[in-house]
PDB file of N, CA and C in Angstrom:
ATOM      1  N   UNK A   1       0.847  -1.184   0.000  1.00  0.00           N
ATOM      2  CA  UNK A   1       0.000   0.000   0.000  1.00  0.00           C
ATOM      3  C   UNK A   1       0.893   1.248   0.000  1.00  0.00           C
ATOM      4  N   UNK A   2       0.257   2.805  -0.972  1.00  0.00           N
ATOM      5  CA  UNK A   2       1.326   3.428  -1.329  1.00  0.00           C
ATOM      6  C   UNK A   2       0.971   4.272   0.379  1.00  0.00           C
ATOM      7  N   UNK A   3       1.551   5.031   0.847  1.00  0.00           N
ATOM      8  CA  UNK A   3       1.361   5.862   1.831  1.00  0.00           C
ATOM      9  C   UNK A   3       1.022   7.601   1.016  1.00  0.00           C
ATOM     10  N   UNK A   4       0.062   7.731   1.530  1.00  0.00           N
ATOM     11  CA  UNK A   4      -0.504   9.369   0.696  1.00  0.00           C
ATOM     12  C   UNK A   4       0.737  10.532   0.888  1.00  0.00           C
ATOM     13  N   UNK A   5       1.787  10.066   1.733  1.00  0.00           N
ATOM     14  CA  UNK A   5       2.885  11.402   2.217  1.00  0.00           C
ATOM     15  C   UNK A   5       4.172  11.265   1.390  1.00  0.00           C
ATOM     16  N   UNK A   6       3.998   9.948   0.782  1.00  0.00           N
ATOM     17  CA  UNK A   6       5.065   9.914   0.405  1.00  0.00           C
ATOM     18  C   UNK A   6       5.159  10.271  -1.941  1.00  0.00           C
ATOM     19  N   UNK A   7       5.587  11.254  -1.185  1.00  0.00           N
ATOM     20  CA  UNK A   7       5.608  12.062  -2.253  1.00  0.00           C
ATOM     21  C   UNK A   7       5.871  12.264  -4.031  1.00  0.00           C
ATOM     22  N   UNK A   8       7.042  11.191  -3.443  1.00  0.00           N
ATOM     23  CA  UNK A   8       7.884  10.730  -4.726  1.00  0.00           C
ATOM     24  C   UNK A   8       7.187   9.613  -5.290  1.00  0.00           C
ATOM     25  N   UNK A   9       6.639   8.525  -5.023  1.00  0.00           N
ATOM     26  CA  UNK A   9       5.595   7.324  -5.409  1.00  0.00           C
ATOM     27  C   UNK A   9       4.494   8.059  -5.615  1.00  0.00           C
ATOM     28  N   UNK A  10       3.778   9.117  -4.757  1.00  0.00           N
ATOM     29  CA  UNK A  10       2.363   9.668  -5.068  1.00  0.00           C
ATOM     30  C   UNK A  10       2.659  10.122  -6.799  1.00  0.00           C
ATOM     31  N   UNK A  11       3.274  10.977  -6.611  1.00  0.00           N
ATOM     32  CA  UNK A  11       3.733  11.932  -7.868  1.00  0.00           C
ATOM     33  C   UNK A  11       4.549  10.893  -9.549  1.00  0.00           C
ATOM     34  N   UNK A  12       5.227   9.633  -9.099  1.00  0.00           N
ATOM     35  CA  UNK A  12       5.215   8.865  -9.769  1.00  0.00           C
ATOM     36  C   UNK A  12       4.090   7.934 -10.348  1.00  0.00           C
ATOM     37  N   UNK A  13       3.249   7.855  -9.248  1.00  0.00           N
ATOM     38  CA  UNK A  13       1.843   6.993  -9.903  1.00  0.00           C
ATOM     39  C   UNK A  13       0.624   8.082 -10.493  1.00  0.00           C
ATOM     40  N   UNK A  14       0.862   8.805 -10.023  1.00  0.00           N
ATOM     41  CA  UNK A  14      -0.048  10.212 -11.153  1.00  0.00           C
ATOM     42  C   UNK A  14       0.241  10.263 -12.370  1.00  0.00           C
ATOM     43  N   UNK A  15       2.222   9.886 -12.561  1.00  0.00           N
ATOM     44  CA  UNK A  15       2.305  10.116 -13.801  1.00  0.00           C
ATOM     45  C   UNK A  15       1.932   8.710 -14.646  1.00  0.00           C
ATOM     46  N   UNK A  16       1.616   7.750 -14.100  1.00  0.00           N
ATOM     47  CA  UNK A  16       1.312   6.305 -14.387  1.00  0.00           C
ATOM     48  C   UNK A  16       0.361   6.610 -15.014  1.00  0.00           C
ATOM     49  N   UNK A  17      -0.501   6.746 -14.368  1.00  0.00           N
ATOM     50  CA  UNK A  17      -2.227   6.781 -14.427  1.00  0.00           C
ATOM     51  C   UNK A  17      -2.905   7.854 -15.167  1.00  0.00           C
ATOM     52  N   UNK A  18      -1.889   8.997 -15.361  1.00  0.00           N
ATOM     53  CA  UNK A  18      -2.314   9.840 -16.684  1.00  0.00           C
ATOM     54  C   UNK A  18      -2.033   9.054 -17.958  1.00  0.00           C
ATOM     55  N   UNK A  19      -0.804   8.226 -17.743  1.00  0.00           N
ATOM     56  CA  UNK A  19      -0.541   7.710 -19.700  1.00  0.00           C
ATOM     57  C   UNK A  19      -1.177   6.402 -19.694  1.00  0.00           C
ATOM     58  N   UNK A  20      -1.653   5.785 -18.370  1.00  0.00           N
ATOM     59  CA  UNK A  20      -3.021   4.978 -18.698  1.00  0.00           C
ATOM     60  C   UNK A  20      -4.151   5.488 -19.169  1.00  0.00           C
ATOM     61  N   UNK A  21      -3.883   6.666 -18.654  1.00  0.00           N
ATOM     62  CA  UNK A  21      -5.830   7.581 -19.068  1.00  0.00           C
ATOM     63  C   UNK A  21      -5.465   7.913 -20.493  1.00  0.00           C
ATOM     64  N   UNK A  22      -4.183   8.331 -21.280  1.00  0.00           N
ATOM     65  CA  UNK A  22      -3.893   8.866 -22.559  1.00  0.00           C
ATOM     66  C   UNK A  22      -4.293   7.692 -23.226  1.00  0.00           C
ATOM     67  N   UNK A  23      -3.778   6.630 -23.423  1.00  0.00           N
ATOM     68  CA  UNK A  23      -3.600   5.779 -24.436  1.00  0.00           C
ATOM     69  C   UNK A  23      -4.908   5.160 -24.245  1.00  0.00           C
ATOM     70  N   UNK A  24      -6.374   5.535 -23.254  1.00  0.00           N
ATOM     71  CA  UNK A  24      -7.289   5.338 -23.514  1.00  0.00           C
ATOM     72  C   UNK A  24      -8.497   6.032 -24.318  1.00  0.00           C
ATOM     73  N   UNK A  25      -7.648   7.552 -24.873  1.00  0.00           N
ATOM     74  CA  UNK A  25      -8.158   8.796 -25.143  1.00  0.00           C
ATOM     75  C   UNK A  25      -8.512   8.250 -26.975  1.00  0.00           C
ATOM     76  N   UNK A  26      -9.430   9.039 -27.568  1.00  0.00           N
ATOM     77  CA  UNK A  26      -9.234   8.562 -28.992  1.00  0.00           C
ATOM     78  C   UNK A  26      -8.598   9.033 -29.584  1.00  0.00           C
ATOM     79  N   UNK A  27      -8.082   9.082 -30.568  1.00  0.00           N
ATOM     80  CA  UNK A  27      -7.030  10.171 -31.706  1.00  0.00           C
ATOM     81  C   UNK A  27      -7.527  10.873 -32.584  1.00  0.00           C
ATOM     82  N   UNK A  28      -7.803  12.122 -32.507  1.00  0.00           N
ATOM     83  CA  UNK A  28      -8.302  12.771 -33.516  1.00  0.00           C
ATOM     84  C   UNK A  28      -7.281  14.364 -33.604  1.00  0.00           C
ATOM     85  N   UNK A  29      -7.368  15.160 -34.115  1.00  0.00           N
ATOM     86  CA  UNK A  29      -7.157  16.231 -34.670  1.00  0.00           C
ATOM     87  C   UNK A  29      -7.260  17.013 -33.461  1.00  0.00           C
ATOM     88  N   UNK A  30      -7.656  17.061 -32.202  1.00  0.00           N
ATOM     89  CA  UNK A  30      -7.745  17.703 -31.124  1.00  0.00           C
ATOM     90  C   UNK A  30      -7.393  16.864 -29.918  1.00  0.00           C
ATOM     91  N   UNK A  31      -7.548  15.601 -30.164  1.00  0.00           N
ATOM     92  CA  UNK A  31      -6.773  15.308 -28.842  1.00  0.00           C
ATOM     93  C   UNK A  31      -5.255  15.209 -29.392  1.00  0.00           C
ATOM     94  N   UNK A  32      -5.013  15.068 -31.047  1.00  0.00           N
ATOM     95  CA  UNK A  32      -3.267  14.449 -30.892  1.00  0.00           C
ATOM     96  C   UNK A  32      -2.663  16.153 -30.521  1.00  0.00           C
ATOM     97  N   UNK A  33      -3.365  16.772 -30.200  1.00  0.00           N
ATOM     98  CA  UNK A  33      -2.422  17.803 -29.746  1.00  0.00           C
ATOM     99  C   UNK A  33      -2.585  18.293 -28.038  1.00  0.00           C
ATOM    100  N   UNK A  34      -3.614  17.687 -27.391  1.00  0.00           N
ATOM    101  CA  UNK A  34      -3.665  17.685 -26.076  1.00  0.00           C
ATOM    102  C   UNK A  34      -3.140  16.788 -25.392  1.00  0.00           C
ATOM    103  N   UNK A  35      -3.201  15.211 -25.792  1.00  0.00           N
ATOM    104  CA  UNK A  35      -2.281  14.281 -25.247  1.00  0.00           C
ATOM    105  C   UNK A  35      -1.227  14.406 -24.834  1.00  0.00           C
ATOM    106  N   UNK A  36      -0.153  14.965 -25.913  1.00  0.00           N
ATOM    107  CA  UNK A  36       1.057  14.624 -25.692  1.00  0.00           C
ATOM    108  C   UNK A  36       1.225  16.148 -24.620  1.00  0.00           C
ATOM    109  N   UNK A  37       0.834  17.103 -24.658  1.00  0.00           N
ATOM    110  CA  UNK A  37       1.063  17.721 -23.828  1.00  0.00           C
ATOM    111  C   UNK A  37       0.723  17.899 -22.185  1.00  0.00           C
ATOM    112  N   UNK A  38      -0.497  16.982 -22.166  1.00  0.00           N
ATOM    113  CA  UNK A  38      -0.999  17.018 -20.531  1.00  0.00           C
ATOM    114  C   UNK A  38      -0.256  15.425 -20.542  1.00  0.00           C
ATOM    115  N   UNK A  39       0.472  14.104 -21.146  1.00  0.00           N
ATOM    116  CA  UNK A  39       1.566  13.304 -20.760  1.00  0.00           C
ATOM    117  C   UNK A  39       2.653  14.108 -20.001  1.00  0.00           C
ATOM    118  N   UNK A  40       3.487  14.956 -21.080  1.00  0.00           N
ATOM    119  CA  UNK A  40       4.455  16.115 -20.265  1.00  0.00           C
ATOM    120  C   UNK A  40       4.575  16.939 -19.175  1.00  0.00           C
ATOM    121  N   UNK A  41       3.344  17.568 -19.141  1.00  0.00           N
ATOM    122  CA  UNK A  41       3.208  17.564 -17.465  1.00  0.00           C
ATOM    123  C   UNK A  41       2.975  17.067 -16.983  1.00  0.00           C
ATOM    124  N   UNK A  42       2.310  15.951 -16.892  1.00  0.00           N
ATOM    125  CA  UNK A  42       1.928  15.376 -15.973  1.00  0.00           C
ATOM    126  C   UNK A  42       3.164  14.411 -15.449  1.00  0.00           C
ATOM    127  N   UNK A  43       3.978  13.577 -16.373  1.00  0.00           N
ATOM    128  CA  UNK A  43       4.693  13.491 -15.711  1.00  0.00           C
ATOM    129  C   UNK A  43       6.026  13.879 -14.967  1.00  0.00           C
ATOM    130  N   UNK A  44       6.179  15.283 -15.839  1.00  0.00           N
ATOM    131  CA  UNK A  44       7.400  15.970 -15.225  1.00  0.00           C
ATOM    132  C   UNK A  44       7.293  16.751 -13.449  1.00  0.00           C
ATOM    133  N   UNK A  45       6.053  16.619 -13.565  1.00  0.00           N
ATOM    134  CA  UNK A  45       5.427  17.004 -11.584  1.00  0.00           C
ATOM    135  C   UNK A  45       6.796  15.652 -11.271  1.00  0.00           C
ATOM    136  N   UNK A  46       6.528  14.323 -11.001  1.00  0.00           N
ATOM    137  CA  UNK A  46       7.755  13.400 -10.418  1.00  0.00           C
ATOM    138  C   UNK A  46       9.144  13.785 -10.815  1.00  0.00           C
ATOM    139  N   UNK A  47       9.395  13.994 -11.393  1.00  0.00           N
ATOM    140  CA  UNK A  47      10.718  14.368 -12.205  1.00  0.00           C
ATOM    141  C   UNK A  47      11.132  15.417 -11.575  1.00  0.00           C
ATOM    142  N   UNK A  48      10.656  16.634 -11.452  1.00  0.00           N
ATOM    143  CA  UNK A  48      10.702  18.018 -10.647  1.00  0.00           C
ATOM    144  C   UNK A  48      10.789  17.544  -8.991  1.00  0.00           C
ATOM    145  N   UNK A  49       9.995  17.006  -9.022  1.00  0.00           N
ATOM    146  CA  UNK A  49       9.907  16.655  -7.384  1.00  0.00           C
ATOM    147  C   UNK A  49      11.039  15.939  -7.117  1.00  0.00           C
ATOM    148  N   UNK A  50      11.160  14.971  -7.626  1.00  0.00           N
ATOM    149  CA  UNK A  50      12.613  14.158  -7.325  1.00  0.00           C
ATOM    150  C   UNK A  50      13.915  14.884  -7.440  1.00  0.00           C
ATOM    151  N   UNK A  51      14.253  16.123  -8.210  1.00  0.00           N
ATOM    152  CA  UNK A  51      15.450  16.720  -8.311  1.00  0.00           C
ATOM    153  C   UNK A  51      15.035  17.510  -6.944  1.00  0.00           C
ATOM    154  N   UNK A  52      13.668  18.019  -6.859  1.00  0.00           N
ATOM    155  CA  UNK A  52      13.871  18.783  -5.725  1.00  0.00           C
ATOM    156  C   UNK A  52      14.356  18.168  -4.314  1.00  0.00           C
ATOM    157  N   UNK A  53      13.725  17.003  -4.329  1.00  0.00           N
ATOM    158  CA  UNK A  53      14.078  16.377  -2.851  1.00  0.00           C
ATOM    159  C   UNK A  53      16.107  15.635  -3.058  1.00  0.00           C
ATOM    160  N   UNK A  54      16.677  16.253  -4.009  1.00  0.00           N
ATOM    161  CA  UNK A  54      18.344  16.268  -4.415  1.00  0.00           C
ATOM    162  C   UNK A  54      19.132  17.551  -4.303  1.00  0.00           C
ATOM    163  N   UNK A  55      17.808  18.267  -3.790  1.00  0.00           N
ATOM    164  CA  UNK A  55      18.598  20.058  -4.122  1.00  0.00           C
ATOM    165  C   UNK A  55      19.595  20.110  -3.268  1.00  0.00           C
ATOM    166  N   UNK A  56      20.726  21.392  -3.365  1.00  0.00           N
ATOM    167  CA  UNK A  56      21.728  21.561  -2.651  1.00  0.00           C
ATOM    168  C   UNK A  56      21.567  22.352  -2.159  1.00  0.00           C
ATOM    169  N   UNK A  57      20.348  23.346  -2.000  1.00  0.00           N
ATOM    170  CA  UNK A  57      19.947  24.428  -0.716  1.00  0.00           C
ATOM    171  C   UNK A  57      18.816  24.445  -0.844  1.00  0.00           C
ATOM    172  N   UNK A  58      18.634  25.429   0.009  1.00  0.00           N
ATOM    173  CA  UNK A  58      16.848  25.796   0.481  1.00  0.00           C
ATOM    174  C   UNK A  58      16.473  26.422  -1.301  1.00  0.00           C
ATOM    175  N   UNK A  59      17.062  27.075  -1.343  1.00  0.00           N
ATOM    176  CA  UNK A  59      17.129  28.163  -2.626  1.00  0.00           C
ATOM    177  C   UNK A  59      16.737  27.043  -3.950  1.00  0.00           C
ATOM    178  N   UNK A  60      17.219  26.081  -3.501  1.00  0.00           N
ATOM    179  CA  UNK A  60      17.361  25.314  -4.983  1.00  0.00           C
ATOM    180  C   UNK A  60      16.439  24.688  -4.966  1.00  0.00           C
ATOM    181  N   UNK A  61      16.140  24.065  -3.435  1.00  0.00           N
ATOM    182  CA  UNK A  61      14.698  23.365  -3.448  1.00  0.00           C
ATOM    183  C   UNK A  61      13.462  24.020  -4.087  1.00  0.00           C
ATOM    184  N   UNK A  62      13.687  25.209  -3.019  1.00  0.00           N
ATOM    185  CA  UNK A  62      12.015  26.277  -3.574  1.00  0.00           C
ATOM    186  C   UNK A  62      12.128  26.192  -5.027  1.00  0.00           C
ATOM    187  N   UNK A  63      13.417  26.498  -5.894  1.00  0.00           N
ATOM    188  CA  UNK A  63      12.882  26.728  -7.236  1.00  0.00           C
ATOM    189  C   UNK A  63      12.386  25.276  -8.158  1.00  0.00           C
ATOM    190  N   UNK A  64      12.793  24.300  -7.285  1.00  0.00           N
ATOM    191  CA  UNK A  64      12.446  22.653  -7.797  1.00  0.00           C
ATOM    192  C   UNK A  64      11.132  22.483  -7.837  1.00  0.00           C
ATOM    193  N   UNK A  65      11.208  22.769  -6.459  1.00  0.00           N
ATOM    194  CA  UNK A  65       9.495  22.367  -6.260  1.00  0.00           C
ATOM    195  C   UNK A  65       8.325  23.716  -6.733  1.00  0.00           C
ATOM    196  N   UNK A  66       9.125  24.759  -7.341  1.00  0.00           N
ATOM    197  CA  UNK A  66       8.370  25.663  -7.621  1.00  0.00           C
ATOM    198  C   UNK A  66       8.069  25.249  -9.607  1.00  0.00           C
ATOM    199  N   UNK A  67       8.682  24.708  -9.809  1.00  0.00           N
ATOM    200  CA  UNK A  67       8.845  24.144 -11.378  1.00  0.00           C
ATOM    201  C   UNK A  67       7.530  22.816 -11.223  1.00  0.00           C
ATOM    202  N   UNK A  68       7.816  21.953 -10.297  1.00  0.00           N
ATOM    203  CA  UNK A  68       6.742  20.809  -9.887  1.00  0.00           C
ATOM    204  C   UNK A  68       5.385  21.386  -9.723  1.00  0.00           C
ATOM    205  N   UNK A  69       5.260  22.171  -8.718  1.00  0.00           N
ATOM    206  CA  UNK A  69       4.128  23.247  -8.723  1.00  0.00           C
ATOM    207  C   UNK A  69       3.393  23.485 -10.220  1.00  0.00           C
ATOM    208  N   UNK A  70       3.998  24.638 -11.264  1.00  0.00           N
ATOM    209  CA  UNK A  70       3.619  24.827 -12.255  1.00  0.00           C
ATOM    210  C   UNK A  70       3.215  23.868 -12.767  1.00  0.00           C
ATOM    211  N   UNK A  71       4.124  22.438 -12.950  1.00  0.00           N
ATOM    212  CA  UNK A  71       3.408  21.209 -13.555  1.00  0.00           C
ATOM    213  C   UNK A  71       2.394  20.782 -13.399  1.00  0.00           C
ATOM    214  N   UNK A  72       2.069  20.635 -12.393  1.00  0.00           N
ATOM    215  CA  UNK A  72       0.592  19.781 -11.466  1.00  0.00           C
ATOM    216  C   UNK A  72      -0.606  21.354 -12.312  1.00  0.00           C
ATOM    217  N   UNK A  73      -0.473  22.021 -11.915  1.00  0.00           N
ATOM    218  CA  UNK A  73      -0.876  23.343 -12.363  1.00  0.00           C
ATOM    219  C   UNK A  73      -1.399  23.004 -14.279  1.00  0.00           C
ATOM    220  N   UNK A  74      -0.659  23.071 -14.824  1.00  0.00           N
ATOM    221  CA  UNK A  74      -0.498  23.025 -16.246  1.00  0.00           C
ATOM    222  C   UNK A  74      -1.374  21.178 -16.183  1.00  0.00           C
ATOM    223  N   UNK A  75      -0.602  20.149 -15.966  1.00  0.00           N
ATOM    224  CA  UNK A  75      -1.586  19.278 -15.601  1.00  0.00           C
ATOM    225  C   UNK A  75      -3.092  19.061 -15.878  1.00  0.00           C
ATOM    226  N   UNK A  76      -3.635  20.035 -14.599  1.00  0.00           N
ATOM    227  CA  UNK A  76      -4.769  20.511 -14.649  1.00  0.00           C
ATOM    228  C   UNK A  76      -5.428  21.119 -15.533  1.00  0.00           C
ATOM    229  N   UNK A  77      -5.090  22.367 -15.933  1.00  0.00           N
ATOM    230  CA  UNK A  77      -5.606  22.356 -17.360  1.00  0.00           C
ATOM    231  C   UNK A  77      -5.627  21.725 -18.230  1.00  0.00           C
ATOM    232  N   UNK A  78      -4.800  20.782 -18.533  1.00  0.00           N
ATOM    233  CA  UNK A  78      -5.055  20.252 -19.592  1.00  0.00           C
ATOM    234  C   UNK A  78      -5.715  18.770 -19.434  1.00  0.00           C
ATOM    235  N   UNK A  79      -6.280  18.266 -18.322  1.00  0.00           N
ATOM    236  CA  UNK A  79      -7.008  17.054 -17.744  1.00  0.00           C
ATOM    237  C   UNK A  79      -7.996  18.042 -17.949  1.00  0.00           C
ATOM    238  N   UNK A  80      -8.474  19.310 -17.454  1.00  0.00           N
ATOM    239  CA  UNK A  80      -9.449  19.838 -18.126  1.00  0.00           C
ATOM    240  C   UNK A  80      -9.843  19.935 -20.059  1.00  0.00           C
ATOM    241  N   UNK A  81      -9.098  20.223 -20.379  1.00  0.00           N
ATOM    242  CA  UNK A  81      -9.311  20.471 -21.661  1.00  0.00           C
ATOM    243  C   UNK A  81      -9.485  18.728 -22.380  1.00  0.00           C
ATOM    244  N   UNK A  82      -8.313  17.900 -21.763  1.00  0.00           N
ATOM    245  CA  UNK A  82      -8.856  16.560 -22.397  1.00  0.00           C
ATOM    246  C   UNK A  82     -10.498  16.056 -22.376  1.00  0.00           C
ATOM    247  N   UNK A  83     -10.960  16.514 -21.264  1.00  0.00           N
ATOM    248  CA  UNK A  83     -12.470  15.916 -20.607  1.00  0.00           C
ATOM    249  C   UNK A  83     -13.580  16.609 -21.376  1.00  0.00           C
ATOM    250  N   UNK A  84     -13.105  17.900 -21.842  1.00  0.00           N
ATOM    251  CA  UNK A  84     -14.006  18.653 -22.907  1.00  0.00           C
ATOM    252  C   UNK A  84     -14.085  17.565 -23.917  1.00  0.00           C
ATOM    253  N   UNK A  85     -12.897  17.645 -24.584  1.00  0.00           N
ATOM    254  CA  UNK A  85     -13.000  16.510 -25.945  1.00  0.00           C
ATOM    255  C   UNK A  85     -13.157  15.172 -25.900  1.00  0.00           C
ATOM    256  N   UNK A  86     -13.045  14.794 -24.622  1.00  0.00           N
ATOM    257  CA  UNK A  86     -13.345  13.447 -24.751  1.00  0.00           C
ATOM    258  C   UNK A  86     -14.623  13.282 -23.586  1.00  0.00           C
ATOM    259  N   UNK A  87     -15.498  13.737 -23.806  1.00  0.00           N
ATOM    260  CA  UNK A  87     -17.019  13.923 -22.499  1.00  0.00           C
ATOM    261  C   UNK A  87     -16.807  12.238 -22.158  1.00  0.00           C
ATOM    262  N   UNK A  88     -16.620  10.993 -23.079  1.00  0.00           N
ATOM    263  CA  UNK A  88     -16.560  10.390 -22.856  1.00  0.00           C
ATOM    264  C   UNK A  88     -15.855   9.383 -21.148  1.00  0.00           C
ATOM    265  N   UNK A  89     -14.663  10.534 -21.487  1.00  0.00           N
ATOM    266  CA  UNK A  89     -13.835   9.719 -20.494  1.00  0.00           C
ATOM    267  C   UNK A  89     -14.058  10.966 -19.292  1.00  0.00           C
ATOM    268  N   UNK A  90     -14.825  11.771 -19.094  1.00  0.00           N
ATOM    269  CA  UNK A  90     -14.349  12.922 -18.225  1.00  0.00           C
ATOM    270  C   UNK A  90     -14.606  12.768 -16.799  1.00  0.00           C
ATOM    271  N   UNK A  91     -15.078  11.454 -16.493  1.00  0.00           N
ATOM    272  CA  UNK A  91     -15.283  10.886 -15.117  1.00  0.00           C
ATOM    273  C   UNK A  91     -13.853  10.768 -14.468  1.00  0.00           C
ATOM    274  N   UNK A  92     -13.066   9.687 -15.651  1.00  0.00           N
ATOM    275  CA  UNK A  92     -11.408   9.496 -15.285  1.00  0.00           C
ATOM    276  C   UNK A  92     -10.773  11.073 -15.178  1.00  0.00           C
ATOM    277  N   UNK A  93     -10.758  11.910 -15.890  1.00  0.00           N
ATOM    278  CA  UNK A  93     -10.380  13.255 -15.881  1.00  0.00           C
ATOM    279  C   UNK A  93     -10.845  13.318 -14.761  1.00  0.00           C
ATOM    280  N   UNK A  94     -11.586  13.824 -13.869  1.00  0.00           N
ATOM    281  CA  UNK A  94     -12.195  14.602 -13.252  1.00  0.00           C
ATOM    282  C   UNK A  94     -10.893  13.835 -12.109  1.00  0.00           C
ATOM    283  N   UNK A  95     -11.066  12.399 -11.966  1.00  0.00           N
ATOM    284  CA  UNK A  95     -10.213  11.764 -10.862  1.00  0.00           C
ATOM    285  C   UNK A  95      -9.021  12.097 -10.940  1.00  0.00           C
ATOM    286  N   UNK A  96      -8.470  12.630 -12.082  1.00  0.00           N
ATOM    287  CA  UNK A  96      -6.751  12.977 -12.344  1.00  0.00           C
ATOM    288  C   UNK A  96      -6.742  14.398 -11.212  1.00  0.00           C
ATOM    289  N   UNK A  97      -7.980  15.126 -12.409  1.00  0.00           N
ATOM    290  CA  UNK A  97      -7.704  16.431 -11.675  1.00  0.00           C
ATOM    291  C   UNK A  97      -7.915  16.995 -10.442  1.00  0.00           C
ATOM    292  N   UNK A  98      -8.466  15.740  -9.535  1.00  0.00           N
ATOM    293  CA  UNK A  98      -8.433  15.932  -8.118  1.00  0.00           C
ATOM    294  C   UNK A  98      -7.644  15.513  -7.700  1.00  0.00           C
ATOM    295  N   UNK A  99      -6.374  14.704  -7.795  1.00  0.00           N
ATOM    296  CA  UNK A  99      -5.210  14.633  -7.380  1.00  0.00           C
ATOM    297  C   UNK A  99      -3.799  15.517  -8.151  1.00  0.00           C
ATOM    298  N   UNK A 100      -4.267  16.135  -9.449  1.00  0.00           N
ATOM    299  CA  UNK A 100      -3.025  17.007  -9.687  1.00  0.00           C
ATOM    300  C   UNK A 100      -3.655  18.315  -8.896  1.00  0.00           C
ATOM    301  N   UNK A 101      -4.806  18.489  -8.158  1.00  0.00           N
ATOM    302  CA  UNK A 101      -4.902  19.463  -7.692  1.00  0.00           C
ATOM    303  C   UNK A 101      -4.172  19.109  -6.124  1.00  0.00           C
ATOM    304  N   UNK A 102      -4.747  18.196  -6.014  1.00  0.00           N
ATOM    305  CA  UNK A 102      -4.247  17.906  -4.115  1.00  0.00           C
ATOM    306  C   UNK A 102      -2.707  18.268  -4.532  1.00  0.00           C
ATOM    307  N   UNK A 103      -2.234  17.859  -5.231  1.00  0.00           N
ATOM    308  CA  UNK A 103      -0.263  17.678  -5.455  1.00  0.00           C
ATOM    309  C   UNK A 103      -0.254  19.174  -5.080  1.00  0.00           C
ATOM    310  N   UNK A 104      -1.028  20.260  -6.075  1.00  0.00           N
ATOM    311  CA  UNK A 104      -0.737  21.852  -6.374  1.00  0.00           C
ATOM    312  C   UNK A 104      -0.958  22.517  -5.245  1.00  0.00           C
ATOM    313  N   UNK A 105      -2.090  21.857  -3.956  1.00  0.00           N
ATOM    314  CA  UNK A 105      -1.724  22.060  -2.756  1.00  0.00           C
ATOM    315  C   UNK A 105      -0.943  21.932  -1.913  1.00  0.00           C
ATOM    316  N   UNK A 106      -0.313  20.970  -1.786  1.00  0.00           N
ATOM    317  CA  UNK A 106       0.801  19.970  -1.405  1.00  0.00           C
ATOM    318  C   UNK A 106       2.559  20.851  -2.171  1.00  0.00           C
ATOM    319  N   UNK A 107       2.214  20.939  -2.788  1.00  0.00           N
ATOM    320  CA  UNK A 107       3.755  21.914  -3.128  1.00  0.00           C
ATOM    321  C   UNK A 107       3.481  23.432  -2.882  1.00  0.00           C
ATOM    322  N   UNK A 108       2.476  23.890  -2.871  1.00  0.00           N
ATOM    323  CA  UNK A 108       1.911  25.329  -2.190  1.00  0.00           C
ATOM    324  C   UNK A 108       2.339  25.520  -0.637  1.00  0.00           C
ATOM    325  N   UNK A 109       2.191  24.603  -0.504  1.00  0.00           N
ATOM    326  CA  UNK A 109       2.138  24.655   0.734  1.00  0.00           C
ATOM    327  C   UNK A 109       3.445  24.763   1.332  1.00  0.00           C
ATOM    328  N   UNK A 110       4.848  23.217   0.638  1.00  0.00           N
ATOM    329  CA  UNK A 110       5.982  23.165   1.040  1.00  0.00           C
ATOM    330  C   UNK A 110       6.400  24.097   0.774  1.00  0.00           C
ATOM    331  N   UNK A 111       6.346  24.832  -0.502  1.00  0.00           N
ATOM    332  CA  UNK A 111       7.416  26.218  -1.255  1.00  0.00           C
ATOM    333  C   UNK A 111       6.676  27.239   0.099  1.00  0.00           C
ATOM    334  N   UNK A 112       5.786  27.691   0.185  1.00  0.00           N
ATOM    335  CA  UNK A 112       5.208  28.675   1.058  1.00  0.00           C
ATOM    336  C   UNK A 112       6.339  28.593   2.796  1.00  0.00           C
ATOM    337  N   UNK A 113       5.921  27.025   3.044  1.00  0.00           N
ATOM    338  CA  UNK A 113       7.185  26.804   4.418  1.00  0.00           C
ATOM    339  C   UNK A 113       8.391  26.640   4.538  1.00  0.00           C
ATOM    340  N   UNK A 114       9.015  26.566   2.775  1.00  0.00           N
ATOM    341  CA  UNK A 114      10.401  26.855   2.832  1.00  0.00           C
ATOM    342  C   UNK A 114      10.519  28.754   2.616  1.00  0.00           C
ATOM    343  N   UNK A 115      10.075  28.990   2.207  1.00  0.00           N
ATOM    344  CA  UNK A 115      10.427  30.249   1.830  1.00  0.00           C
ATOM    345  C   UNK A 115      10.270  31.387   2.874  1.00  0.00           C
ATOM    346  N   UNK A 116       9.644  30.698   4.209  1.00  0.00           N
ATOM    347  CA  UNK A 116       9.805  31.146   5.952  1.00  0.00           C
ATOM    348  C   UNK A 116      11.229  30.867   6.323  1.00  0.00           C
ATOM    349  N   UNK A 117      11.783  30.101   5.770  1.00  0.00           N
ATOM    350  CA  UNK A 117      13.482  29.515   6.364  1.00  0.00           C
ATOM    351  C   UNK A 117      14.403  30.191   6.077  1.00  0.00           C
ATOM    352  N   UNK A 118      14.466  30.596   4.944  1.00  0.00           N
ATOM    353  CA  UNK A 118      14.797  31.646   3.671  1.00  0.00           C
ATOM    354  C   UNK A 118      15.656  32.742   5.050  1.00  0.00           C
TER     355      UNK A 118
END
């Protein structure tokens, strides 16, 4: 069982479960240009997060996790915009975008309590 705190697996299985939700999307003329871009953020939120939890200062962290932030962010819009075009699947959307939102809280929050240390 994953533990909800642990950050680096949360943020790795988001990016799982978006390119499960992609390659269930249909292909047309409007999604081949939303796919590949809500894949990219979505999974660069883990990617960001993981360099951040490698940073070599406070300074470097905030701007890590401030890059992860934007992702989850960008994410979201575009789990929005997929669910427009695909009404079909927008139940699964809706479930993405309540956890790339929890993440966008969740790094709001850390950048906000590092940047008290500062």
């Amino acid at each position: 069982m994953v533990k909800k705190y642990d950050l680096e697996e949360r943020t790795a299985k988001f990016g799982e479960n978006v390119i499960f939700f992609a390659k269930k999307l249909p292909k047309n003329d409007i999604t081949k240009r939303l796919i590949p871009q809500l894949v990219a953020s979505s999974t660069s939120i883990g990617a960001n997060y993981c360099e951040a939890d490698c940073s070599e200062s406070n300074k470097d962290f905030i701007h890590k996790m401030s890059i992860a932030n934007k992702e989850s962010k960008e994410a979201k819009h575009f789990l929005r915009m997929v669910s427009c075009a695909c009404e079909e699947h927008v139940e699964i959307g809706r479930e993405l975008w309540k956890e790339a939102n929890e993440l966008n809280l969740i790094f709001t929050t850390i950048i906000k309590k590092s940047k008290e240390k500062l």
